[in-house]
Protein backbone atom coordinates (compact mmCIF):
# COMPACT_ATOMS: atom_id res chain seq x y z
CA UNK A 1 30.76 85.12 -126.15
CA UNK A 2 31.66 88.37 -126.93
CA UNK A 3 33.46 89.28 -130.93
CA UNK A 4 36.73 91.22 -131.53
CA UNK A 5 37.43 92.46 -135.03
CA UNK A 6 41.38 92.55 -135.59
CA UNK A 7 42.80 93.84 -138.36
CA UNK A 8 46.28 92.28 -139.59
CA UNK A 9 48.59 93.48 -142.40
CA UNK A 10 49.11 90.40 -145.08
CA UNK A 11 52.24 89.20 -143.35
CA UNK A 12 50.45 87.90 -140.23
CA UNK A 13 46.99 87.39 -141.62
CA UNK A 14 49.19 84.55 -143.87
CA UNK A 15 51.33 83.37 -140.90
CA UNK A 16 48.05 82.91 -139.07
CA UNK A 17 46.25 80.93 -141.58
CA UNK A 18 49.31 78.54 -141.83
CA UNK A 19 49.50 78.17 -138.28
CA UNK A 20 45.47 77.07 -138.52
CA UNK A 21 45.87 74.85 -141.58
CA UNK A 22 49.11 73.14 -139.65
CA UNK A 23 48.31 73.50 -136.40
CA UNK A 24 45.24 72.08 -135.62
CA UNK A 25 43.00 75.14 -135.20
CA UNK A 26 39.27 75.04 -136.66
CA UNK A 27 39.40 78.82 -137.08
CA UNK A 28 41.45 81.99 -136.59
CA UNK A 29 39.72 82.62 -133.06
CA UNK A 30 40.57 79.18 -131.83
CA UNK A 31 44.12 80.08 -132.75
CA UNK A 32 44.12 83.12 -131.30
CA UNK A 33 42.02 82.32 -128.25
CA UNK A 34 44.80 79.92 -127.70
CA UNK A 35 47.47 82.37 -127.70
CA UNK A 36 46.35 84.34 -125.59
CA UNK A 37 45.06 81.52 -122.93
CA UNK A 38 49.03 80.63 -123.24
CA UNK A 39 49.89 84.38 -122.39
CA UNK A 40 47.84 84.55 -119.68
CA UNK A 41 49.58 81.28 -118.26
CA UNK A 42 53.02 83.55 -118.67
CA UNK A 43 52.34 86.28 -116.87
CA UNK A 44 50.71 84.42 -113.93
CA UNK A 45 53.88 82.33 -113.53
CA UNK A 46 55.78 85.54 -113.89
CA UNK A 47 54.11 86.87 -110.87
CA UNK A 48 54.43 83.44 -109.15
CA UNK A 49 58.42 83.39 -109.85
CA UNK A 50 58.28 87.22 -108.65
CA UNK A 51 56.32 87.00 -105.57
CA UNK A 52 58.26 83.84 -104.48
CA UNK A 53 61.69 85.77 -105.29
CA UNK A 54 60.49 88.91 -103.31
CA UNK A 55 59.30 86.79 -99.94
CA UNK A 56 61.37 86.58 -97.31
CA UNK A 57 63.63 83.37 -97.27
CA UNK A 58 62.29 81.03 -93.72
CA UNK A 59 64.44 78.38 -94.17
CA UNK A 60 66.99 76.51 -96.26
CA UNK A 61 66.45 73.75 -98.48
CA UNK A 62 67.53 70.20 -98.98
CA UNK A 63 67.55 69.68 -102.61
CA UNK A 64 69.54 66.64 -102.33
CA UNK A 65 67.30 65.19 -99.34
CA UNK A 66 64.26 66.06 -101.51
CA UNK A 67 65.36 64.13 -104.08
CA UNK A 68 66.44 60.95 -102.49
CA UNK A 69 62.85 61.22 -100.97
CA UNK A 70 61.02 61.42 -103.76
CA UNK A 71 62.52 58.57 -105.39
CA UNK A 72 62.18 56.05 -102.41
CA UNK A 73 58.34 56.99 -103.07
CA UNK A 74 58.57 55.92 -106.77
């Protein structure tokens, strides 16, 4: 694993221990490791939502149909 020094001005340093202490988190990293495994998780459903928005429409959909269907199933 490779290290990252960040520096943080007091403000966020504190916010970030409070979020360890209450949150959880071992350490720092874990907390920020987590953050940014949660950001990562954003943008790739951002490009999902995107690409799905920018491809070409083939067919309507049943929403209702799909419904009723999925709750005979359950």
């Amino acid at each position: 694993m490779s290290t990252m020094n960040i520096s943080l001005p007091a403000a966020l340093k504190s916010f970030v221990d409070d979020q360890v202490a209450g949150g959880g988190y071992g350490t720092s990293s874990e907390y920020v490791r987590e953050l940014i495994r949660k950001d990562q998780d954003r943008q790739q459903l951002r490009r999902l939502l995107l690409d799905g928005a920018s491809s070409p429409t083939t067919e309507t959909m049943d929403f209702d149909a799909l419904r009723n269907r999925a709750r005979k199933k359950g």
